[in-house]
Protein backbone atom coordinates (compact mmCIF):
# COMPACT_ATOMS: atom_id res chain seq x y z
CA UNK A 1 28.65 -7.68 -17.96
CA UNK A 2 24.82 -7.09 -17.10
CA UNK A 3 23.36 -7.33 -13.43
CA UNK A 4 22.12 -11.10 -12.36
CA UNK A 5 19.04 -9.50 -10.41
CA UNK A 6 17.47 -6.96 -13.31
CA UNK A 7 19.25 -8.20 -16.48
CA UNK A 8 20.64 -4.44 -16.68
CA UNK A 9 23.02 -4.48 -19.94
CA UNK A 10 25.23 -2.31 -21.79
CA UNK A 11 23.35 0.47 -24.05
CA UNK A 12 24.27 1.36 -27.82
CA UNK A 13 23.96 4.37 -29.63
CA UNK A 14 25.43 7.20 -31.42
CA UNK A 15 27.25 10.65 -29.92
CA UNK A 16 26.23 13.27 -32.17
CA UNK A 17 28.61 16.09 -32.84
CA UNK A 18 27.32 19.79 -33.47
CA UNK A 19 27.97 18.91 -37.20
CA UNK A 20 25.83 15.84 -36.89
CA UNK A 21 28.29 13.38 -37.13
CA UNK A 22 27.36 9.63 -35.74
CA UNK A 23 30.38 8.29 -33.78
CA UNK A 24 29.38 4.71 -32.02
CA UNK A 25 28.94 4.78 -27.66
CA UNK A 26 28.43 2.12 -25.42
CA UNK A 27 26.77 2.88 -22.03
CA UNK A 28 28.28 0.42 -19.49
CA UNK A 29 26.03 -0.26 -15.96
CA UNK A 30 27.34 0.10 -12.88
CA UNK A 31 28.67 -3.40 -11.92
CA UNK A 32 29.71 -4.09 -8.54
CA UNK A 33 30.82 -7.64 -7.34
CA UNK A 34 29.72 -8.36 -4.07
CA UNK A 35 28.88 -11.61 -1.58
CA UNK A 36 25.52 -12.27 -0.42
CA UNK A 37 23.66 -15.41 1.36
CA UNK A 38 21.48 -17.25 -0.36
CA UNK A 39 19.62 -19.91 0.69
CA UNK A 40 21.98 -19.47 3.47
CA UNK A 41 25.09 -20.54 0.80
CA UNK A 42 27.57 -17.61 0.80
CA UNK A 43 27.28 -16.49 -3.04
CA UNK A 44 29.28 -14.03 -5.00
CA UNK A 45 27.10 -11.97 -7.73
CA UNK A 46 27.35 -9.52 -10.31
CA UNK A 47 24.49 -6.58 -9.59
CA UNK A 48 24.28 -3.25 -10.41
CA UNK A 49 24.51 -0.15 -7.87
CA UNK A 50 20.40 -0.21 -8.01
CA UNK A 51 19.51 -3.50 -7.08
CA UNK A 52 22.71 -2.98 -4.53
CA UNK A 53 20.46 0.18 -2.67
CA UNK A 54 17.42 -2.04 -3.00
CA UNK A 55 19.18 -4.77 -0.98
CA UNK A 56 20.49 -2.62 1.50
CA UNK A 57 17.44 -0.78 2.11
CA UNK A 58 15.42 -4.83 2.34
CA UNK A 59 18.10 -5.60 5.00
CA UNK A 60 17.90 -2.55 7.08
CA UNK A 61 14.18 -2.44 7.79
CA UNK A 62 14.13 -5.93 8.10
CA UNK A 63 16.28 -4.95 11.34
């Protein structure tokens, strides 16, 4: 999954034990389905909790 505003993706990389052992992580983004308008077409999308504040904070001093 990745966010269709920022391109936000999954990470890779390594936890690292206290004896230095390299076991493989993935870092997942916050996804959160949700329905906007756009273009005044009701549209569902894919965005991450980030670009969700952004929005909300655009809408409400837009009020």
């Amino acid at each position: 999954m990745k966010c269709e505003i920022c391109e936000k993706r999954m990470l890779f990389g390594h936890n690292v034990s206290h004896s230095k052992r390299h076991t493989r992580k993935i870092s997942m983004p916050n996804i959160h389905k949700i329905k906007a308008e756009v273009e005044g077409k009701a549209v569902r999308l894919h965005i991450c909790t980030r670009c969700l504040r952004t929005q909300n904070k655009l809408v409400q001093s837009a009020e």
